[in-house]
C-alpha atoms as a PDB file:
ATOM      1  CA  UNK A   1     -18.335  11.865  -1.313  1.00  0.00           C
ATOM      2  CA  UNK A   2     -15.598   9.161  -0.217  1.00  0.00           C
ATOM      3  CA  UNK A   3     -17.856   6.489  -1.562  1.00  0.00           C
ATOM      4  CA  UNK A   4     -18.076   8.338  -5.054  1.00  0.00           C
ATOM      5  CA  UNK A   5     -14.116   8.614  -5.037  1.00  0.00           C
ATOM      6  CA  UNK A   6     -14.093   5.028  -4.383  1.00  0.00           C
ATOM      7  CA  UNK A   7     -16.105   4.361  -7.403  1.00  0.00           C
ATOM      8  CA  UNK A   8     -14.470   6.350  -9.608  1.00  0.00           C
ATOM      9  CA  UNK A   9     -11.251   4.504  -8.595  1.00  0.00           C
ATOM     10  CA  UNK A  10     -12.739   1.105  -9.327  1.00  0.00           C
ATOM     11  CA  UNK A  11     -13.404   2.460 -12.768  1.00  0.00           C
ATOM     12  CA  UNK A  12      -9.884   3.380 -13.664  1.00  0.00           C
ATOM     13  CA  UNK A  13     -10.756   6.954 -13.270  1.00  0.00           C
ATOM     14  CA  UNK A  14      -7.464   8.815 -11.361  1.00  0.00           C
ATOM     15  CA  UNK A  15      -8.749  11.602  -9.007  1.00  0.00           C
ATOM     16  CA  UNK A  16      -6.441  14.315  -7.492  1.00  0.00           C
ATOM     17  CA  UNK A  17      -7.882  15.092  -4.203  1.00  0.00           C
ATOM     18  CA  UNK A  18      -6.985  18.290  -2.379  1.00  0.00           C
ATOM     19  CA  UNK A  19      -8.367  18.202   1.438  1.00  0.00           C
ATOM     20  CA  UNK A  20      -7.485  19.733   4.473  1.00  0.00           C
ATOM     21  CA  UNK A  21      -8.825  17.410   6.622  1.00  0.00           C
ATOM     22  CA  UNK A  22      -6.292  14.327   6.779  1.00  0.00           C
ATOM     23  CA  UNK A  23      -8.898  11.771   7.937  1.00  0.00           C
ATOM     24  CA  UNK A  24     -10.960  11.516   5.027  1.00  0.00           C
ATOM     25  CA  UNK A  25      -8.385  11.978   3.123  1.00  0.00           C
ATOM     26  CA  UNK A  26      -6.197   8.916   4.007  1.00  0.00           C
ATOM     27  CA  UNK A  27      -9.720   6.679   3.893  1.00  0.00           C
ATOM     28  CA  UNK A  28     -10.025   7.260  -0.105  1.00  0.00           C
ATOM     29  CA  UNK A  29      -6.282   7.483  -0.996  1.00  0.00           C
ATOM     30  CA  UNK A  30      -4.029   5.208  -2.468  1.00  0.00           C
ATOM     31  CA  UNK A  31      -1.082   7.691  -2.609  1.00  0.00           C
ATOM     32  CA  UNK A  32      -0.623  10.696  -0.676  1.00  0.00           C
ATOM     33  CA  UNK A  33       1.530  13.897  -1.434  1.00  0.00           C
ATOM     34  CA  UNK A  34       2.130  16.151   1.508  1.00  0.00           C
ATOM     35  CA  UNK A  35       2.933  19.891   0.606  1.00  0.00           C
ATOM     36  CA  UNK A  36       4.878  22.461   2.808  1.00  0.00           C
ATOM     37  CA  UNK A  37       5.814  25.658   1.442  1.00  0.00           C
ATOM     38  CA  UNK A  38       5.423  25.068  -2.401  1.00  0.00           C
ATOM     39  CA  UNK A  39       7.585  21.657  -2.524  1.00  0.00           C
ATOM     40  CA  UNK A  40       6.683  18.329  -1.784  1.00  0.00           C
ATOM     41  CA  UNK A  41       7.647  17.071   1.864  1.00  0.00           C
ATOM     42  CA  UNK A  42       6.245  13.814   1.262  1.00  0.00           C
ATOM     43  CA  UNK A  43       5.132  11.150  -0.903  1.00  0.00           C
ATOM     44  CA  UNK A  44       3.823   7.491  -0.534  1.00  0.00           C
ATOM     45  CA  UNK A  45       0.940   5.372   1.148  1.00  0.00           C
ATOM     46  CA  UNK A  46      -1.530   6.539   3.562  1.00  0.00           C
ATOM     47  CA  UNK A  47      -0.295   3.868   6.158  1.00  0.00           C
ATOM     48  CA  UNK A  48       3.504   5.195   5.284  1.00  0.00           C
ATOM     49  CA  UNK A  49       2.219   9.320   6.433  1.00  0.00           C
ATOM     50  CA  UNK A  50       0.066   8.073   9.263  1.00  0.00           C
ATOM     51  CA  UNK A  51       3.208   6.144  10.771  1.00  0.00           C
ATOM     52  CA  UNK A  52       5.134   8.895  10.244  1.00  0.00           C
ATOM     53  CA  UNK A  53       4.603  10.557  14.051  1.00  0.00           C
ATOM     54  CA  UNK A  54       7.415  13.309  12.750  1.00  0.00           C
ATOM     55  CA  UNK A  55       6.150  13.946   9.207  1.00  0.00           C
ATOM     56  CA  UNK A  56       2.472  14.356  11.028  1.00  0.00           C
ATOM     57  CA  UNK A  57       3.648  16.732  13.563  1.00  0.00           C
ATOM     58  CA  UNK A  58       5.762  18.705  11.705  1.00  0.00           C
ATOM     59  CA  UNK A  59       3.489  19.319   8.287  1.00  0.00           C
ATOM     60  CA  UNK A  60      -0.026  18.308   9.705  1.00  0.00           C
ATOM     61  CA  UNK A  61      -0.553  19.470  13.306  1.00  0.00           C
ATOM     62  CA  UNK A  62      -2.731  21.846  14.304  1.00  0.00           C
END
């Protein structure tokens, strides 16, 4: 699946990706959104959430 998303995105195709799992979701992403409670907590690079140790435990902790 990732690889497909990659290829689409070579292509010029834009793909909105919802996924709970964070891992696979920050190795096909360019830009990330973050939702909590119906409003947008976050927005920006994959490498700008996963350095985010606050963001992380706050939104995406289990």
């Amino acid at each position: 699946m990732a690889e497909c998303i990659r290829e689409m995105h070579r292509r010029g195709v834009a793909v909105v990706l919802v996924e709970q799992k964070l891992a696979i979701a920050l190795k096909v992403s360019t830009r990330v959104c973050v939702m909590g409670h119906g409003q947008i907590v976050f927005e920006g690079t994959p490498q700008q959430l996963a350095s985010d140790d606050r963001l992380l435990a706050d939104w995406l902790a289990v």
